[in-house]
N, C-alpha and C. Protein backbone atom coordinates (compact mmCIF):
# COMPACT_ATOMS: atom_id res chain seq x y z
N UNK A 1 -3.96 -12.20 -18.11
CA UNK A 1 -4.11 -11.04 -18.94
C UNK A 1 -2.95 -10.98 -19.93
N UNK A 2 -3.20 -10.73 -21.33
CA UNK A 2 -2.02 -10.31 -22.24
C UNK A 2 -2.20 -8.65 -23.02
N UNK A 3 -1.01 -8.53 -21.94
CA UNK A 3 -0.63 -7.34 -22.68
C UNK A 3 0.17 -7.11 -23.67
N UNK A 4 0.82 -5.80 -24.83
CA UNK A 4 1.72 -6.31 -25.73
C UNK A 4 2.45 -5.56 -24.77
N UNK A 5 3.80 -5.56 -25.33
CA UNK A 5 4.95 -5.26 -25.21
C UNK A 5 4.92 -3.86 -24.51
N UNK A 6 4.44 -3.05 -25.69
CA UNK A 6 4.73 -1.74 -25.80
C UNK A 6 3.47 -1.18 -24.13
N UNK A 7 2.63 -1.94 -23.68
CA UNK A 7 1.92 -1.39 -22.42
C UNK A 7 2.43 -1.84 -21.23
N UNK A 8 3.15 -2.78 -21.19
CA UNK A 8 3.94 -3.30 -19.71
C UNK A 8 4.69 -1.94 -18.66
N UNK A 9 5.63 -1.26 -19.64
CA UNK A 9 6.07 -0.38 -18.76
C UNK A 9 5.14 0.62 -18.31
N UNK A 10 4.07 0.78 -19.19
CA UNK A 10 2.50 1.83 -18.92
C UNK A 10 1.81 1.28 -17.74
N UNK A 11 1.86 -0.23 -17.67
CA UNK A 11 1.34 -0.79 -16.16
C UNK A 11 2.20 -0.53 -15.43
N UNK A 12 2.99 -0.98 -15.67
CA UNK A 12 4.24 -0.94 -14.12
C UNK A 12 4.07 0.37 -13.61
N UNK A 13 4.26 0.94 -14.21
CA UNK A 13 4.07 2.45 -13.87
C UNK A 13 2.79 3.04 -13.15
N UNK A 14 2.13 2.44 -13.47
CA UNK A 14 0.47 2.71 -12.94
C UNK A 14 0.32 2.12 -11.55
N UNK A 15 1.02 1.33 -11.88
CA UNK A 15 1.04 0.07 -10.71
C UNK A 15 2.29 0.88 -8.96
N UNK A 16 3.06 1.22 -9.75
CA UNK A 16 4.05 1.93 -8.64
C UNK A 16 3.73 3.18 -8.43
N UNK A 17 2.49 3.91 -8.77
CA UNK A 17 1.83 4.94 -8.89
C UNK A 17 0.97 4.71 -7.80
N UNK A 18 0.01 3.76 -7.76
CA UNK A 18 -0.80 3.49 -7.42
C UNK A 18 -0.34 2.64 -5.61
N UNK A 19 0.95 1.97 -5.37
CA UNK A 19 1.43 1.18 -4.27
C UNK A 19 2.06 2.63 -3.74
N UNK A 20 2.61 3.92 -4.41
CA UNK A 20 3.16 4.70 -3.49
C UNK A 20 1.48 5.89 -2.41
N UNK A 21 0.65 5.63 -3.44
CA UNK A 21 -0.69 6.55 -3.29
C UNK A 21 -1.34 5.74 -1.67
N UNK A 22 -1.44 4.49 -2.11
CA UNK A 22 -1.81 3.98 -1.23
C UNK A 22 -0.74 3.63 -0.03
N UNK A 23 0.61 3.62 -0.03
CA UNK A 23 1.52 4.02 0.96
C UNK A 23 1.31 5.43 2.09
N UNK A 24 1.44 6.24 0.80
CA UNK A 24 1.15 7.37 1.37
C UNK A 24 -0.96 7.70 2.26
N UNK A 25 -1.56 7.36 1.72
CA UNK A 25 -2.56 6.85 2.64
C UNK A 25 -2.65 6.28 3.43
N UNK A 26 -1.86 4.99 3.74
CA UNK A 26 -1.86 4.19 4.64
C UNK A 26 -1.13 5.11 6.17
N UNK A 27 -0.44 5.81 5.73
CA UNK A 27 0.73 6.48 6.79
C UNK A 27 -0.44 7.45 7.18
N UNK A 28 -1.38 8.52 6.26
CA UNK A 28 -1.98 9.51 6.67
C UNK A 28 -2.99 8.86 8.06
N UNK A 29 -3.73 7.94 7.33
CA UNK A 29 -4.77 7.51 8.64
C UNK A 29 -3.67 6.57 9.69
N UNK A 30 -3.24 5.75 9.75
CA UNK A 30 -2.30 5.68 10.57
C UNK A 30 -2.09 6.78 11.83
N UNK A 31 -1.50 7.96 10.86
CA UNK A 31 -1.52 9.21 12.04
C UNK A 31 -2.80 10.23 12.73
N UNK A 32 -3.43 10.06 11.94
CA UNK A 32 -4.82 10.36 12.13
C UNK A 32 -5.22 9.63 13.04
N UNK A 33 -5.29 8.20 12.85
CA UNK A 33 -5.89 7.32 13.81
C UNK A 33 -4.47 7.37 15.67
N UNK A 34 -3.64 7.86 15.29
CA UNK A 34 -2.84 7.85 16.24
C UNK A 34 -3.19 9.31 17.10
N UNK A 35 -3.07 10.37 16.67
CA UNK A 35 -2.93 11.58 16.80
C UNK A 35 -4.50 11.60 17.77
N UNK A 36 -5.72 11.08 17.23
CA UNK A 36 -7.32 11.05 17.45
C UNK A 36 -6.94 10.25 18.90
N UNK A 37 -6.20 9.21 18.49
CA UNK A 37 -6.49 8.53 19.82
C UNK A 37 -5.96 8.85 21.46
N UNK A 38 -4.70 9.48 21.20
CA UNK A 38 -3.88 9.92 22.32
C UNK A 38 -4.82 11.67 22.63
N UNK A 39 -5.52 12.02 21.41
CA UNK A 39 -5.83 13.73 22.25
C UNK A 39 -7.10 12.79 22.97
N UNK A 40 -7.71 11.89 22.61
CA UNK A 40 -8.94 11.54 23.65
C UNK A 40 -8.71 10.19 24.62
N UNK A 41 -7.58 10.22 24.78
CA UNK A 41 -7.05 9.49 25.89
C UNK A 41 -6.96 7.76 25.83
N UNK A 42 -6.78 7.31 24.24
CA UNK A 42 -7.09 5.68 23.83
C UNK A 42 -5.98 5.12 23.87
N UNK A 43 -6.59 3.70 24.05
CA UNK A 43 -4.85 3.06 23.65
C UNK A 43 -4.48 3.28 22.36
N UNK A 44 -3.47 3.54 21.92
CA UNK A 44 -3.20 3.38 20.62
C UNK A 44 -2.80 2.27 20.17
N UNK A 45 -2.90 0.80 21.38
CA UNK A 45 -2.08 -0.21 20.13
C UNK A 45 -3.07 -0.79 19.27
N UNK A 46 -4.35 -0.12 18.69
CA UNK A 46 -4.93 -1.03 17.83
C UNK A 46 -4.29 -0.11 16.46
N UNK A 47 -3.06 0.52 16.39
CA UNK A 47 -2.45 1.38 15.46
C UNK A 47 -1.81 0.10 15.09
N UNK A 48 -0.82 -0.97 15.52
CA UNK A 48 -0.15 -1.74 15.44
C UNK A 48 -1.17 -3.12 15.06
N UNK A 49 -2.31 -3.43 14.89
CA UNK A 49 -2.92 -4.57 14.27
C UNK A 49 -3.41 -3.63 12.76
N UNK A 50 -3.68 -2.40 13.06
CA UNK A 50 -4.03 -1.50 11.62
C UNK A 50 -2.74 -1.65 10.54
N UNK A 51 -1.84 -1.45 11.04
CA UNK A 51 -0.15 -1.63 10.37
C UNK A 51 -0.02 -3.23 10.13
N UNK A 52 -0.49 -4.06 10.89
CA UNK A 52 -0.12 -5.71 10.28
C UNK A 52 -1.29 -6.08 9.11
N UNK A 53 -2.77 -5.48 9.49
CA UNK A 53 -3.10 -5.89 8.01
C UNK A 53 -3.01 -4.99 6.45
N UNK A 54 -2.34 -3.75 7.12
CA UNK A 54 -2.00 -2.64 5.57
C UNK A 54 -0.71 -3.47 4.90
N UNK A 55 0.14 -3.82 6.25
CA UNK A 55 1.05 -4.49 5.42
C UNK A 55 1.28 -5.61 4.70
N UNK A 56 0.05 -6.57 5.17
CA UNK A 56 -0.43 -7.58 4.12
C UNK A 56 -1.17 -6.97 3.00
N UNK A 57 -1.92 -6.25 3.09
CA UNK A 57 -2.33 -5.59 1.19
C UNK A 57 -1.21 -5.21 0.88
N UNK A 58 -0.70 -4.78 1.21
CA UNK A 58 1.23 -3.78 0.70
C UNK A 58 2.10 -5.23 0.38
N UNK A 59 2.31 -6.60 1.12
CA UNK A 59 2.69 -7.72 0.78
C UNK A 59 2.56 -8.26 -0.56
N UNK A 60 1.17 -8.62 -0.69
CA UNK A 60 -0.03 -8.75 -1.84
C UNK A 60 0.47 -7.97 -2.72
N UNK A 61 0.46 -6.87 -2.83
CA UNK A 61 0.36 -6.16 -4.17
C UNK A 61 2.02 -6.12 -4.42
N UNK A 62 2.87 -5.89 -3.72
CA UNK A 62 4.30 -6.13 -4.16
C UNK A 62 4.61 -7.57 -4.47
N UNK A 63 3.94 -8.32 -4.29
CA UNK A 63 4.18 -9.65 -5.06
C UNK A 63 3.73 -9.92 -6.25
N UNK A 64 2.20 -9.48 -6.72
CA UNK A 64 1.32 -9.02 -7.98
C UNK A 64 2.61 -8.05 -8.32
N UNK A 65 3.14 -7.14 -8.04
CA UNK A 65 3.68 -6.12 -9.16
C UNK A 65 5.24 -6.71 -9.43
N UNK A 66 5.61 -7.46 -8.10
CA UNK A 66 7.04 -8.50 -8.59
C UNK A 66 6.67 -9.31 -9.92
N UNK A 67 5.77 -9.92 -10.24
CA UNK A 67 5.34 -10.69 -10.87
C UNK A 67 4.95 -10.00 -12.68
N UNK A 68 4.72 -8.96 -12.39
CA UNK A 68 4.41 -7.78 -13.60
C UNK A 68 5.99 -7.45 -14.00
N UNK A 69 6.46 -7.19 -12.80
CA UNK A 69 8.32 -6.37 -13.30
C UNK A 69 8.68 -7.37 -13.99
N UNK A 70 9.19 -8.92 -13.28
CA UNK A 70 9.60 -9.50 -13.82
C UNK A 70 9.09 -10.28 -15.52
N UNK A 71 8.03 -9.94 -15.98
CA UNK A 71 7.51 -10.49 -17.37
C UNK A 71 8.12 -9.41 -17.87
N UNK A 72 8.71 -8.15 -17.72
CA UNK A 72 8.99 -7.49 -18.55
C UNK A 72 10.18 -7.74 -19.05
C-alpha cells in the first residue's frame, strides 16, 4: 500500500486506536468468560489457551503496526 506522507500519522493513529479497543475487549470477555465460569462451577483454564491465541492476534498486529511506525 502507498500512502503519502501527510496520512501515515492518520494510520498509526487508527491503528493504536484500534490495538487499544481490541485490548480492551480482549480483557472484557476474558473476565466474562472467567467470572461465567467459576459462578457455574468450570474449570477456568480454558481462560489461559483463550489468552495464548488473543495474544498471537495482539503479536500479529504489533508487528504489522511496528512495521507502519517504522516507515514513518
Amino acid at each position: 500500500m502507498v500512502f503519502g506522507a501527510d496520512k501515515l500519522p492518520e494510520i498509526a493513529r487508527g491503528l493504536g486506536k484500534g490495538m487499544r479497543t481490541l485490548k480492551d475487549a480482549t480483557n472484557d470477555i476474558k473476565h466474562e468468560i472467567t467470572k461465567t465460569a467459576q459462578k457455574n462451577g468450570i474449570d477456568t483454564s480454558i481462560t489461559s489457551d483463550v489468552k495464548k491465541e488473543l495474544d498471537k492476534v495482539k503479536d500479529d498486529l504489533e508487528d504489522f503496526t511496528g512495521s507502519v511506525k517504522r516507515k514513518l
